[in-house]
C-alpha atoms as a PDB file:
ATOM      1  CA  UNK A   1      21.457 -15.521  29.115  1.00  0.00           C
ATOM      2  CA  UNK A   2      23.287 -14.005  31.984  1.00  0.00           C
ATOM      3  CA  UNK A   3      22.131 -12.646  35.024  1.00  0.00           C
ATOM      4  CA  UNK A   4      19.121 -14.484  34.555  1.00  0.00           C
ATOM      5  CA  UNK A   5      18.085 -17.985  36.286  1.00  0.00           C
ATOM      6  CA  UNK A   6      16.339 -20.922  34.428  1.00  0.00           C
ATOM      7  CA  UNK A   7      12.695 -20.095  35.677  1.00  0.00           C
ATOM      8  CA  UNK A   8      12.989 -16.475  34.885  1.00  0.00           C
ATOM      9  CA  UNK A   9      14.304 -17.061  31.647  1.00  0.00           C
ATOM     10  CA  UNK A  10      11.892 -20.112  30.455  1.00  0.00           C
ATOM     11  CA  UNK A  11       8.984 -17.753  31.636  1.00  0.00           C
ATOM     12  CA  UNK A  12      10.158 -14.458  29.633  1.00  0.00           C
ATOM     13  CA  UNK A  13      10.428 -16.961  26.693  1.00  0.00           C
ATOM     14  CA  UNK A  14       7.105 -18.236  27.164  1.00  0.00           C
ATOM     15  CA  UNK A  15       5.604 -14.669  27.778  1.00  0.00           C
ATOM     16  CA  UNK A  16       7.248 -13.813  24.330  1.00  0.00           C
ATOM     17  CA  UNK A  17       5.629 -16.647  22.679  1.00  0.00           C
ATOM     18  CA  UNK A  18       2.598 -15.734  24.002  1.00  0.00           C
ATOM     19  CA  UNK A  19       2.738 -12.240  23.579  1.00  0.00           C
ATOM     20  CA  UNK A  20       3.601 -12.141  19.859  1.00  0.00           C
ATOM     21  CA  UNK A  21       2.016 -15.045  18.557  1.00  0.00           C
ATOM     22  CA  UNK A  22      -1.504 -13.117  17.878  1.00  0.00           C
ATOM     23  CA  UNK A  23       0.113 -10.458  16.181  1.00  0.00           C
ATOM     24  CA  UNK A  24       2.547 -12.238  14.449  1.00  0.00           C
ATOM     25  CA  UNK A  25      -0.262 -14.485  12.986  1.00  0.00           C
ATOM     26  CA  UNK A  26      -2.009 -11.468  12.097  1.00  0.00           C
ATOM     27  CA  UNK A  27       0.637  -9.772  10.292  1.00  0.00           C
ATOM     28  CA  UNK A  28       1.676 -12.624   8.042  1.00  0.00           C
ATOM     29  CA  UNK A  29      -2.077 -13.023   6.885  1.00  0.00           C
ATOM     30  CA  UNK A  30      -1.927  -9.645   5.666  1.00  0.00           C
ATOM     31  CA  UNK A  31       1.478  -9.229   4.351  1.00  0.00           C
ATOM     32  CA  UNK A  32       0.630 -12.714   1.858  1.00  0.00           C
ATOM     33  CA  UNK A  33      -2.448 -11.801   1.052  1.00  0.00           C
ATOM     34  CA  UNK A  34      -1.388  -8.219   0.036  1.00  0.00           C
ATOM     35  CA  UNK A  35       1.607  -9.452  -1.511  1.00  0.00           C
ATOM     36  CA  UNK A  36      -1.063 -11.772  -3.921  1.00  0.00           C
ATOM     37  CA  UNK A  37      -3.108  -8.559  -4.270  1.00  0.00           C
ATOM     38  CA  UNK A  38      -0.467  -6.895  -5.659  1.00  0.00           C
ATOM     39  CA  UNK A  39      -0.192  -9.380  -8.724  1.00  0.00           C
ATOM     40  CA  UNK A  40      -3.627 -11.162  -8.805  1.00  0.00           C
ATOM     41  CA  UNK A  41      -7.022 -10.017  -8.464  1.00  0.00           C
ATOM     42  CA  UNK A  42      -8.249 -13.181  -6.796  1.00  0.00           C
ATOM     43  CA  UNK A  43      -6.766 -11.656  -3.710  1.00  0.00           C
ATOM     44  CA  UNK A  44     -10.136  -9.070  -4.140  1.00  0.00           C
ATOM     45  CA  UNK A  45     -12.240 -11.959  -4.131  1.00  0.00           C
ATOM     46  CA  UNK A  46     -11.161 -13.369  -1.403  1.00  0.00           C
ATOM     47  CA  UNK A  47     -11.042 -10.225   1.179  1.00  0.00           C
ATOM     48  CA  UNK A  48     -14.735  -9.444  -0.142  1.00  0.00           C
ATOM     49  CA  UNK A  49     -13.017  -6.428  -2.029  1.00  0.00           C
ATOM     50  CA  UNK A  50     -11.237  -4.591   0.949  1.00  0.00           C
ATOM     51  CA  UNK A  51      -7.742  -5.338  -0.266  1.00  0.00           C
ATOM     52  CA  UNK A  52      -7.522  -4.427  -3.887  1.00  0.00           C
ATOM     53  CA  UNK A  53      -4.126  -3.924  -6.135  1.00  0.00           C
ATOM     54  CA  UNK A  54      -3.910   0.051  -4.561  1.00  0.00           C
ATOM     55  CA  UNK A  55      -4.339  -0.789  -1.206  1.00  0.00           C
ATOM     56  CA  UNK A  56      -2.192  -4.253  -1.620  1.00  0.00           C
ATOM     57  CA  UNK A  57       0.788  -2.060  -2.674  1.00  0.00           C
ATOM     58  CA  UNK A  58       0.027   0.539   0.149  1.00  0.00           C
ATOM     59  CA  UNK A  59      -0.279  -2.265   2.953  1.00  0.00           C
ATOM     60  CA  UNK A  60       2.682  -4.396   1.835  1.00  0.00           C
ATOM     61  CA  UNK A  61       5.296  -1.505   0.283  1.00  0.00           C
ATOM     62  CA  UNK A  62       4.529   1.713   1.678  1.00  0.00           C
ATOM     63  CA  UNK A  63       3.012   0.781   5.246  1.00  0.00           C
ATOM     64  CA  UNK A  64       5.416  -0.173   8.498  1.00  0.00           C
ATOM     65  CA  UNK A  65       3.672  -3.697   8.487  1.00  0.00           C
ATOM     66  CA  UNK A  66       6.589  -5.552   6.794  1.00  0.00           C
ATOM     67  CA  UNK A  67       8.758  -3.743   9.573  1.00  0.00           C
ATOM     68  CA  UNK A  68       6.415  -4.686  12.523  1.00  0.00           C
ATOM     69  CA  UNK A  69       5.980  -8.402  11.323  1.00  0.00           C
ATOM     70  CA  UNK A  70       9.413  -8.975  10.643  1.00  0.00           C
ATOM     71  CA  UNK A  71      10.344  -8.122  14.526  1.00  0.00           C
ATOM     72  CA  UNK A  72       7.558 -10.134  15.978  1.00  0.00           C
ATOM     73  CA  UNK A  73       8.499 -12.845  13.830  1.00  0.00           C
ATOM     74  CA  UNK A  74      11.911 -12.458  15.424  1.00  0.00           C
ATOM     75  CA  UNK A  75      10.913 -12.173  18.524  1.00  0.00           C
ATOM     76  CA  UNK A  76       8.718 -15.167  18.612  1.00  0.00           C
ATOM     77  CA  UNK A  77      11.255 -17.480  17.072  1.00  0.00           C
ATOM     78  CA  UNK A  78      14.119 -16.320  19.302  1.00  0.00           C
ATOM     79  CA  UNK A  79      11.553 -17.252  22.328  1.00  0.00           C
ATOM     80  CA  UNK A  80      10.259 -20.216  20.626  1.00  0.00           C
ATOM     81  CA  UNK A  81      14.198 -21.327  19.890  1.00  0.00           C
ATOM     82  CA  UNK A  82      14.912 -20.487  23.130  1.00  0.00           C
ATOM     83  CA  UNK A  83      11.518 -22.855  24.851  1.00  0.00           C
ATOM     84  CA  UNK A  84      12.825 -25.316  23.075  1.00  0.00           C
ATOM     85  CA  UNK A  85      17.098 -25.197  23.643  1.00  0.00           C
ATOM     86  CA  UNK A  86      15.980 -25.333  27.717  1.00  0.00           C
ATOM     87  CA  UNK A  87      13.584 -27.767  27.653  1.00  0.00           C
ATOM     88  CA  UNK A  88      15.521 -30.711  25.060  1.00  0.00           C
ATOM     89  CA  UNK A  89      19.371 -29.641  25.814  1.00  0.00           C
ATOM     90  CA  UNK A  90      20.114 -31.733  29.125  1.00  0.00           C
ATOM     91  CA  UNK A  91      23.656 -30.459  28.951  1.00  0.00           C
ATOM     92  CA  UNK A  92      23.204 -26.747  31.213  1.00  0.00           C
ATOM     93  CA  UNK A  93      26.876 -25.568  29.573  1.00  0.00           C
ATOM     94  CA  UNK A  94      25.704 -26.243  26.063  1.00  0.00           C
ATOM     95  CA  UNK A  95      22.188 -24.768  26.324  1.00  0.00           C
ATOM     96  CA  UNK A  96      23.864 -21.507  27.932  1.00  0.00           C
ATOM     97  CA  UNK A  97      26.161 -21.656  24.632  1.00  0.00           C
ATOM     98  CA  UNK A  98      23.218 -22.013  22.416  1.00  0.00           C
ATOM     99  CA  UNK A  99      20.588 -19.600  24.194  1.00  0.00           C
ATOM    100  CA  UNK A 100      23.340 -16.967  23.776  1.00  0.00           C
ATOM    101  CA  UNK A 101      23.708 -17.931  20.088  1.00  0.00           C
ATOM    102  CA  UNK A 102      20.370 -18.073  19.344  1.00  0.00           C
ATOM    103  CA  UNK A 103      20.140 -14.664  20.975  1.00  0.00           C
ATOM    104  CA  UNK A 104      22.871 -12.708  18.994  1.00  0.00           C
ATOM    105  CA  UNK A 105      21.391 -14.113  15.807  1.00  0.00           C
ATOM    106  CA  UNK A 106      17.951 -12.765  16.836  1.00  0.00           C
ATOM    107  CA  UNK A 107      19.685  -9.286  17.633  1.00  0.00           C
ATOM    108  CA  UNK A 108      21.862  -9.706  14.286  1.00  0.00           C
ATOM    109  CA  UNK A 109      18.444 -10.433  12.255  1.00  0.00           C
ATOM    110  CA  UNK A 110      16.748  -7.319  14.073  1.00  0.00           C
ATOM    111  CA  UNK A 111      19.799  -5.409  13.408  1.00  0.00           C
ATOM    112  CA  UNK A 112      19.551  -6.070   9.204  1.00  0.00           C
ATOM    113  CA  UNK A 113      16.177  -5.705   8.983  1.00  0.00           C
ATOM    114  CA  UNK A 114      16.151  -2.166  11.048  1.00  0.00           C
ATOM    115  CA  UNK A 115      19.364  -1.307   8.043  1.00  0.00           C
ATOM    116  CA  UNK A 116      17.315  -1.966   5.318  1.00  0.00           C
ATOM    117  CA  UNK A 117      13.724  -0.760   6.737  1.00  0.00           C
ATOM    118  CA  UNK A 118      15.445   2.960   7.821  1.00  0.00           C
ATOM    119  CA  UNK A 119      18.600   3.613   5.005  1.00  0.00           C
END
C-alpha cells in the first residue's frame, strides 16, 4: 500500500487480525446456527431454546448481523491475506503488486455486499 512502510503496514494488518477475529468468530456462530434454526428445530436444542425458528429468521434475515459479519470477515481476510503476502513473498515489487490486489478485491467485496445489503 502506498504511503505506508513495511512495519506500519504489517502492524495495521496484524491489529486487523486481532481486532476482528473475536467478532468475526462470534458472528459466524450465530449466523449458522440461525440459518439451521430457520429449517430445523435441533438448532432449539442446542441453544437451550433461545434461538427458535422466529427469532432464527429475525437474527439471520431481518437483523444487520449478515451485514456486520460479512465486513469483518472482509476485513480479517484482507489483513490475514495481507500477514501472509509480506511475510512469504521475498520479492518487495511483487508483494507491493499483490498487497494492492488483495486490497481492491477487499474494497470490491465490501463494495457488493454494501449494493445488495442497502438497494
Amino acid at each position: 500500500m502506498v504511503g505506508f512502510d513495511k512495519r506500519t503496514r504489517a502492524r495495521l494488518y496484524l491489529w486487523l487480525v486481532e481486532f476482528t477475529s473475536i467478532p468475526t468468530y462470534v458472528g459466524i456462530y450465530l449466523m449458522f446456527i440461525s440459518g439451521y434454526g430457520m429449517v430445523t428445530r435441533k438448532a432449539t436444542l442446542v441453544t437451550f431454546g433461545i434461538l427458535r425458528r422466529p427469532n432464527s429468521i429475525i437474527l439471520h434475515t431481518l437483523s444487520p448481523l449478515p451485514y456486520v459479519v460479512g465486513l469483518l470477515t472482509i476485513l480479517h481476510a484482507v489483513a490475514g491475506l495481507g500477514c501472509l503476502i509480506m511475510r512469504r513473498v521475498k520479492n518487495p515489487k511483487l508483494a507491493q503488486i499483490l498487497e494492492l490486489i488483495n486490497v481492491l478485491v477487499g474494497i470490491f467485496f465490501a463494495g457488493q455486499l454494501t449494493v445488495l445489503e442497502f438497494l
